[in-house]
Protein backbone atom coordinates (compact mmCIF):
# COMPACT_ATOMS: atom_id res chain seq x y z
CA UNK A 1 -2.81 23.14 -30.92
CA UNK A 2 -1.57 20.03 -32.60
CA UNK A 3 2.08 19.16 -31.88
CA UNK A 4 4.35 18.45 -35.11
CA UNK A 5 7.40 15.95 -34.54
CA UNK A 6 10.53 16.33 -37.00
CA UNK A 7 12.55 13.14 -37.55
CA UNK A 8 15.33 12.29 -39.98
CA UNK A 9 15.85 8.37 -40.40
CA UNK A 10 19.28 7.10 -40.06
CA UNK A 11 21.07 5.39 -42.78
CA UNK A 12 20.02 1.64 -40.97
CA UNK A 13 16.84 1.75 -41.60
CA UNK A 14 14.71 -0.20 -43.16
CA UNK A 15 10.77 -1.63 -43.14
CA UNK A 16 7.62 -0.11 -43.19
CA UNK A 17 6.88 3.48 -41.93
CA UNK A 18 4.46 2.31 -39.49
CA UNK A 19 6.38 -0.74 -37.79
CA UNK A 20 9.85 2.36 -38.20
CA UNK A 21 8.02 5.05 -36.38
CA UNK A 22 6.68 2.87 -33.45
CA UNK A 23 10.25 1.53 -32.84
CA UNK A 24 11.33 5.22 -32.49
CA UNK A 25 8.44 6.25 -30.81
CA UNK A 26 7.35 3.89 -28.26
CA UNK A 27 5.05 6.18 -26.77
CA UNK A 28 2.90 5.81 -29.55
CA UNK A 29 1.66 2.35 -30.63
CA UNK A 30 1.64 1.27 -34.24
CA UNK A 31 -2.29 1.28 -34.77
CA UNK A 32 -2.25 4.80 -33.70
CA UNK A 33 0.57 5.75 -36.49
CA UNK A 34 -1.77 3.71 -38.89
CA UNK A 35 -4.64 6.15 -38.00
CA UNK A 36 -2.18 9.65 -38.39
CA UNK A 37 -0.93 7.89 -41.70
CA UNK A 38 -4.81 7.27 -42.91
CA UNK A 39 -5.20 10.82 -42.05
CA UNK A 40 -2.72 12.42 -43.76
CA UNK A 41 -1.20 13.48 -40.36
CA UNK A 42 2.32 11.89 -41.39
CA UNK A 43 4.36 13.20 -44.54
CA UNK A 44 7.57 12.04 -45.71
CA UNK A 45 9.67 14.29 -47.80
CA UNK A 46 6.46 16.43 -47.69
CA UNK A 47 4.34 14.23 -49.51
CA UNK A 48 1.34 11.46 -48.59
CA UNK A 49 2.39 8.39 -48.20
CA UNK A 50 0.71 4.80 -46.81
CA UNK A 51 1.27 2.58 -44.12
CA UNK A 52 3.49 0.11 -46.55
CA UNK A 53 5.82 3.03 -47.81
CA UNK A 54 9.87 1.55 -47.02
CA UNK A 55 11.53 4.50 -45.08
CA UNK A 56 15.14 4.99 -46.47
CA UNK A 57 17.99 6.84 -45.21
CA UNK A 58 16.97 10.81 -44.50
CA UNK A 59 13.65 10.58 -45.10
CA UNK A 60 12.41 13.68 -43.48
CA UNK A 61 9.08 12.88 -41.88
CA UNK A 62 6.79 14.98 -40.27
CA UNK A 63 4.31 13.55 -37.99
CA UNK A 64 1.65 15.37 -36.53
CA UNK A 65 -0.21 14.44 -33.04
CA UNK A 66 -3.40 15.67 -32.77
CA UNK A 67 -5.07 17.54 -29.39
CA UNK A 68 -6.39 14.91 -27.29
CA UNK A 69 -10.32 14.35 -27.44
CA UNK A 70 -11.32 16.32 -23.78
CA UNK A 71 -14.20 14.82 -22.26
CA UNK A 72 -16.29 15.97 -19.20
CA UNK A 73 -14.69 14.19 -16.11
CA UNK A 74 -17.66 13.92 -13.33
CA UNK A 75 -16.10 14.75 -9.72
CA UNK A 76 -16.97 11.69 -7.69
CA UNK A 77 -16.96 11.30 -3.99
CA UNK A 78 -14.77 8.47 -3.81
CA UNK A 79 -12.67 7.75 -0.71
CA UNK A 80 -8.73 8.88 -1.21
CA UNK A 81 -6.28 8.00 1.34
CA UNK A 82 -4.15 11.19 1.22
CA UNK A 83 -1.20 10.52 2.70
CA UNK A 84 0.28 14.61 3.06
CA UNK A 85 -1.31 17.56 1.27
CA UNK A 86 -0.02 21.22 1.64
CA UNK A 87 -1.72 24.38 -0.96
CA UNK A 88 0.88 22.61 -3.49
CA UNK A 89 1.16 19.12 -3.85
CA UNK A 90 -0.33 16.03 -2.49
CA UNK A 91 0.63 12.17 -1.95
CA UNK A 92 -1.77 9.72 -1.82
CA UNK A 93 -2.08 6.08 -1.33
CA UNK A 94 -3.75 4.60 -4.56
CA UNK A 95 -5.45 1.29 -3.80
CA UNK A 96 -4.96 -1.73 -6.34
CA UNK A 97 -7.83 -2.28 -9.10
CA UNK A 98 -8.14 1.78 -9.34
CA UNK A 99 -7.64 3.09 -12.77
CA UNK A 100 -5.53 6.51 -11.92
CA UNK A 101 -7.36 8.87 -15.19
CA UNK A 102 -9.81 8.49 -17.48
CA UNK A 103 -9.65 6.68 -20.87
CA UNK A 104 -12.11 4.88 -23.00
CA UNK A 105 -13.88 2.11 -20.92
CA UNK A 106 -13.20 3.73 -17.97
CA UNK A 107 -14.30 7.20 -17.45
CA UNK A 108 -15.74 7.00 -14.27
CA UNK A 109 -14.45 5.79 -10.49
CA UNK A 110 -10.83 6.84 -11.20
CA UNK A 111 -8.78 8.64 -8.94
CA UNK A 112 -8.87 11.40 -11.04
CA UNK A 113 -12.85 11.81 -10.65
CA UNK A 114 -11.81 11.54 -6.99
CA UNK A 115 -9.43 14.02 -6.88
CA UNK A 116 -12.02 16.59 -8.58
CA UNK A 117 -14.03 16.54 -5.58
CA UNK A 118 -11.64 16.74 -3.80
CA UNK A 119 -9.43 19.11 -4.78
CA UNK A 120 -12.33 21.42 -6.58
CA UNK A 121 -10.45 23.39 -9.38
CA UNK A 122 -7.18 23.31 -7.23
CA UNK A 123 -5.66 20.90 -9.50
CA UNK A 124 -2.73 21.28 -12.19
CA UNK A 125 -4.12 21.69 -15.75
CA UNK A 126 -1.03 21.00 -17.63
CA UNK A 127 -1.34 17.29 -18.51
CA UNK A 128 -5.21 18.64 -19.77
CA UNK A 129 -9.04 17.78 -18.37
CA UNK A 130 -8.37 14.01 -18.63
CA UNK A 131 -5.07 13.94 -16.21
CA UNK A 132 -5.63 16.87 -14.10
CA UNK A 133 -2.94 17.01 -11.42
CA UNK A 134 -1.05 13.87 -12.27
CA UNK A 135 2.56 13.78 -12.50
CA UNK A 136 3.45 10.29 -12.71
CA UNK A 137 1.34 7.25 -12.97
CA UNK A 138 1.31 3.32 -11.92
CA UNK A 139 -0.75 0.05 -13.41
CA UNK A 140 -4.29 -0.54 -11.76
CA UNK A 141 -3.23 -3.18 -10.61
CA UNK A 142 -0.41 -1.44 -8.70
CA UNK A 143 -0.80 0.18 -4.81
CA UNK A 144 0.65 2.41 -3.43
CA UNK A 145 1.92 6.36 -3.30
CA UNK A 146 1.27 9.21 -6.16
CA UNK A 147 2.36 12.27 -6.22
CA UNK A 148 -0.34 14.88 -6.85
CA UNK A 149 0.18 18.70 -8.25
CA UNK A 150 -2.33 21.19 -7.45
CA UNK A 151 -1.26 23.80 -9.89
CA UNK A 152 1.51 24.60 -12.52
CA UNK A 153 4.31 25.50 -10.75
CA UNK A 154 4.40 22.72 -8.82
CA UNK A 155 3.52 20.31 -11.52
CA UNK A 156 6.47 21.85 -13.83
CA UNK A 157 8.74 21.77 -10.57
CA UNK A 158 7.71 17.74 -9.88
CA UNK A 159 8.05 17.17 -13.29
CA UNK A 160 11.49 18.35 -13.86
CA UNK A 161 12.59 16.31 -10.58
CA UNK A 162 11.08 13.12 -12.02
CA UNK A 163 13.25 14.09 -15.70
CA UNK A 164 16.80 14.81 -13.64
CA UNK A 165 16.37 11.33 -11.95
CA UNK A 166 15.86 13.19 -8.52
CA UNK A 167 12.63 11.24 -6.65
CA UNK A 168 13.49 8.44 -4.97
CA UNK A 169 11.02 6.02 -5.57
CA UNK A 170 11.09 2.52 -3.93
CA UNK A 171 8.28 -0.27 -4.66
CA UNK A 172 8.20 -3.50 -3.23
CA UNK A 173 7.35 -6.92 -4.74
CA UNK A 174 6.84 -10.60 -4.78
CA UNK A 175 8.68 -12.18 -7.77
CA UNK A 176 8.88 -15.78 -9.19
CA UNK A 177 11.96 -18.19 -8.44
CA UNK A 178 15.31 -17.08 -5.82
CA UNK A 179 18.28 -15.46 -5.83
CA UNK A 180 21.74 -16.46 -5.17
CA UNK A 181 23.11 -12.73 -4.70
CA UNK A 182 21.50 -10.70 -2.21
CA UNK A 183 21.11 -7.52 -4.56
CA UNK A 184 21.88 -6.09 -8.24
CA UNK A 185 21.22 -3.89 -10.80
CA UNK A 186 19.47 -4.17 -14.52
CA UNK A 187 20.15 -1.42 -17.27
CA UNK A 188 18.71 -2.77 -20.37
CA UNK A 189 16.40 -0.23 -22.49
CA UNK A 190 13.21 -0.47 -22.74
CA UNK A 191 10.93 0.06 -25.88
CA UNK A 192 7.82 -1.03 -28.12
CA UNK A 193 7.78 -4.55 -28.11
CA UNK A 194 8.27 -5.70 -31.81
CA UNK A 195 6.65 -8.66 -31.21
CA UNK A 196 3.26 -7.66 -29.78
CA UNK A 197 2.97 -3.79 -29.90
CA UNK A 198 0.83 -3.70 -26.83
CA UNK A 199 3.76 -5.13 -24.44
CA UNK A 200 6.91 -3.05 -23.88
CA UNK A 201 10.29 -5.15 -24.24
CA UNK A 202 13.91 -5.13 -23.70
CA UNK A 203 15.08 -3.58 -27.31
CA UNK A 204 18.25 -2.33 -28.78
CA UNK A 205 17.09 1.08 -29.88
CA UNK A 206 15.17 1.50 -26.69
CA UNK A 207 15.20 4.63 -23.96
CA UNK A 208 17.76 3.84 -21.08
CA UNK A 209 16.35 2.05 -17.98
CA UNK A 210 18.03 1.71 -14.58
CA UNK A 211 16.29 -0.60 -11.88
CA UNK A 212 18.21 -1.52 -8.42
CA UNK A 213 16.96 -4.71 -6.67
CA UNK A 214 17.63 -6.14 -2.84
CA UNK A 215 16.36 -9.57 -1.54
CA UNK A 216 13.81 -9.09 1.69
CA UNK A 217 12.66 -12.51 2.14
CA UNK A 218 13.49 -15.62 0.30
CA UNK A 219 10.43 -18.38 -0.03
CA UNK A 220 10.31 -21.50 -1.39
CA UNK A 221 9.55 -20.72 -5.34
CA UNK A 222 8.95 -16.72 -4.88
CA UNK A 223 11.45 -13.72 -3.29
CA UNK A 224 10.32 -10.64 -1.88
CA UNK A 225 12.51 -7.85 -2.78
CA UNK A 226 12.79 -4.18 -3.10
CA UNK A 227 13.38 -2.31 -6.46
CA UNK A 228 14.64 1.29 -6.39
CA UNK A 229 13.51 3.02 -10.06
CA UNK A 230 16.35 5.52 -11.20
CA UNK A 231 14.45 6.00 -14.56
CA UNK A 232 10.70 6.05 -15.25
CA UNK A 233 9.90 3.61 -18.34
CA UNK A 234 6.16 2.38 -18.86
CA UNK A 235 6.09 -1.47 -17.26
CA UNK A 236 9.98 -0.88 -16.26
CA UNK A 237 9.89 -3.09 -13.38
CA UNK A 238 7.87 -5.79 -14.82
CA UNK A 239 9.93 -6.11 -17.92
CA UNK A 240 13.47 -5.84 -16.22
CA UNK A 241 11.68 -8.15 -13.76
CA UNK A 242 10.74 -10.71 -16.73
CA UNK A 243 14.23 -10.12 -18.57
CA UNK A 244 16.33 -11.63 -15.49
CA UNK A 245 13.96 -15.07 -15.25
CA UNK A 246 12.32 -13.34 -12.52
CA UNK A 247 9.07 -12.27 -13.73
CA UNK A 248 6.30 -10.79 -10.60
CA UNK A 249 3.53 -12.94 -9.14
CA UNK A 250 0.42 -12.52 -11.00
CA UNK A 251 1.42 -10.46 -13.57
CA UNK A 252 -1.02 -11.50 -16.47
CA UNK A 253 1.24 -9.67 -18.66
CA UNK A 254 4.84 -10.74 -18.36
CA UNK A 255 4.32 -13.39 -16.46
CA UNK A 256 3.61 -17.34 -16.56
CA UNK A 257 0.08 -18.09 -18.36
CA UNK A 258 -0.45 -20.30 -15.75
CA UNK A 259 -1.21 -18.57 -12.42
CA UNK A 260 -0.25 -19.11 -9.03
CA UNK A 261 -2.76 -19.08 -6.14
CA UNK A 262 -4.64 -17.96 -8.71
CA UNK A 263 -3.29 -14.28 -8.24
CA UNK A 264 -3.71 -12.62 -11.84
CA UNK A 265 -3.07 -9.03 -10.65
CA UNK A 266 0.69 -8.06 -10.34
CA UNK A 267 1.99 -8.01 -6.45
CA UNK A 268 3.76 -4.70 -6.72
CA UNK A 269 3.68 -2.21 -4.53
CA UNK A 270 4.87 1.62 -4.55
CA UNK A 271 6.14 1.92 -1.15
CA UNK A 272 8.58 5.10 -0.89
CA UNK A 273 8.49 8.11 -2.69
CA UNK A 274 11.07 11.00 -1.59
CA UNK A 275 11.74 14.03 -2.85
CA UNK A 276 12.49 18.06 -2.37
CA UNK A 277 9.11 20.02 -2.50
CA UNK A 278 9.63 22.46 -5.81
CA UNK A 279 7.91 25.24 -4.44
CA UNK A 280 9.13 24.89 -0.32
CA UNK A 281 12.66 23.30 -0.90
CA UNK A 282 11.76 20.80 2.22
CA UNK A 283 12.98 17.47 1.83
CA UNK A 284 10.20 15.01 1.50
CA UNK A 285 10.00 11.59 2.32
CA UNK A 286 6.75 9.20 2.35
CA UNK A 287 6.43 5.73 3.30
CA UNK A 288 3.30 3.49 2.97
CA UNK A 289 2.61 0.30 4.76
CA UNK A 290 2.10 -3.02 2.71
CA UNK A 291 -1.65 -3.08 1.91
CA UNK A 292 -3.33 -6.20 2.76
CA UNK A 293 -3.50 -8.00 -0.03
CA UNK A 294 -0.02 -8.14 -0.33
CA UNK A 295 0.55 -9.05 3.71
CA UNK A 296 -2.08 -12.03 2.90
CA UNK A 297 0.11 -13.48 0.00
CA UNK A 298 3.35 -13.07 2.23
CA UNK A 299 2.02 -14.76 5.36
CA UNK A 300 0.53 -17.67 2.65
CA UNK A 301 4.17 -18.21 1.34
CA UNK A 302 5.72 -18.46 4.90
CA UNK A 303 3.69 -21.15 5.58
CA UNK A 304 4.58 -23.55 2.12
């Protein structure tokens, strides 16, 4: 069933309802409000409007977001490095250049068709047929360790521990220029960019982001560190990362047009994960060793 969002706008506001609502809704990108808006799917003061209307203080708009389109997801025997698995929950080790679901372009060789052979039908269903089992996600171009549900209570259980701020999470990474302190901390909020509505940025009205970072190894022009997420914002790391003047290697993204070593895949890495099981109450903790694509590039710096 289609979900219906309620929003009064605040007396500040100005600009078009499309550029408004993708500001306060950064989940949803501004050609997608377009497409509700063409639709009819978006009302203000319960009427029609188009994508030029001016919002004004206490407009009352209605948005709705329609089902997501389900398509048939082919269980593949692709290899999974699964790092712990109980009747619950599993962690496993995602490689870089895998896509983690399904989405136009790429509905095949994900680690969700993996996980259907897998895991048969012993998969959560609560994110639907496209993301069945996932709890969290990271880039394709990002390694490292997932966290898996293989039904609803556990999904609900991992879900609510990723809301509360209680997983640790710890990824590692190669970043551009040094560091005179040895550690810090970046709370800026993250949102839409306003700029280019495909990047996220550092905005004013954005959702509160928290990201702890340590030196590990200083290099000539790069520094290896280790960021500790306390929040979970879409491209949080790269765009705290980029906001400091310390944007990652490779990131085609956020980072420098021009490319070093001719790396254009982000060097980021999700190395820890810990957390207590929802359905077992253990405390969990899962490390991953640096994958070798990311050893190469560290040995190739110690040696400028």
């Amino acid at each position: 069933m289609a979900e219906k969002i309620e929003h009064i706008v605040n007396s500040e506001a100005k600009g078009r309802v499309d550029k408004y609502l993708a500001e306060v809704f950064p989940e949803y990108t501004r050609s997608f409000i377009q497409k509700q808006i063409e639709k009819g799917g978006i009302l203000v003061n319960q009427k029609v409007i188009n994508s030029k209307y001016q919002v004004k203080a206490d407009d009352h708009i209605i948005m709705t977001i329609p089902d997501p389109i389900e398509v048939d997801i082919i269980p593949e025997p692709i290899d999974i490095e699964i790092v712990y698995e109980d009747d619950d929950l599993m962690i496993v080790n995602k490689p870089q250049d895998m896509v983690v679901h399904p989405a136009p372009g790429n509905y095949s060789g994900t680690l969700v068709n993996g996980l259907l052979y897998h895991c048969k039908d012993k998969l959560s269903g609560i994110n639907g047929e496209i993301r069945p089992g996932i709890v969290h996600r990271i880039d394709k171009d990002t390694s490292g360790l997932l966290m898996i549900a293989k039904n609803d209570k556990a999904h609900l259980g991992l879900s609510e521990l990723l809301k509360d701020h209680h997983i640790t999470r710890k990824y590692h990474a190669i970043v551009y220029g040094g560091f005179k302190e040895d550690e810090g901390t970046i709370e800026e909020p993250i949102g839409r960019s306003t700029q280019d509505r495909k990047k996220m940025a550092i905005v004013r009205d954005g959702r509160y982001a928290k990201t702890d970072y340590k030196v590990l190894e200083r290099f000539k022009q790069f520094t290896y560190i280790e960021l500790t997420l306390h929040t979970g914002r879409t491209h949080q790391i790269r765009v705290h990362m980029k906001h400091i003047g310390h944007p990652l290697l490779g990131d085609p993204v956020y980072g420098p047009t021009k490319m070093s070593f001719g790396i254009n895949k982000q060097m980021l890495h999700a190395k820890v994960i810990g957390f207590t099981h929802p359905i077992t109450h253990k405390e969990m903790y899962f490390e991953s060793e640096l994958p070798d694509y990311f050893v190469r590039v560290i040995d190739k710096l110690r040696k400028l």
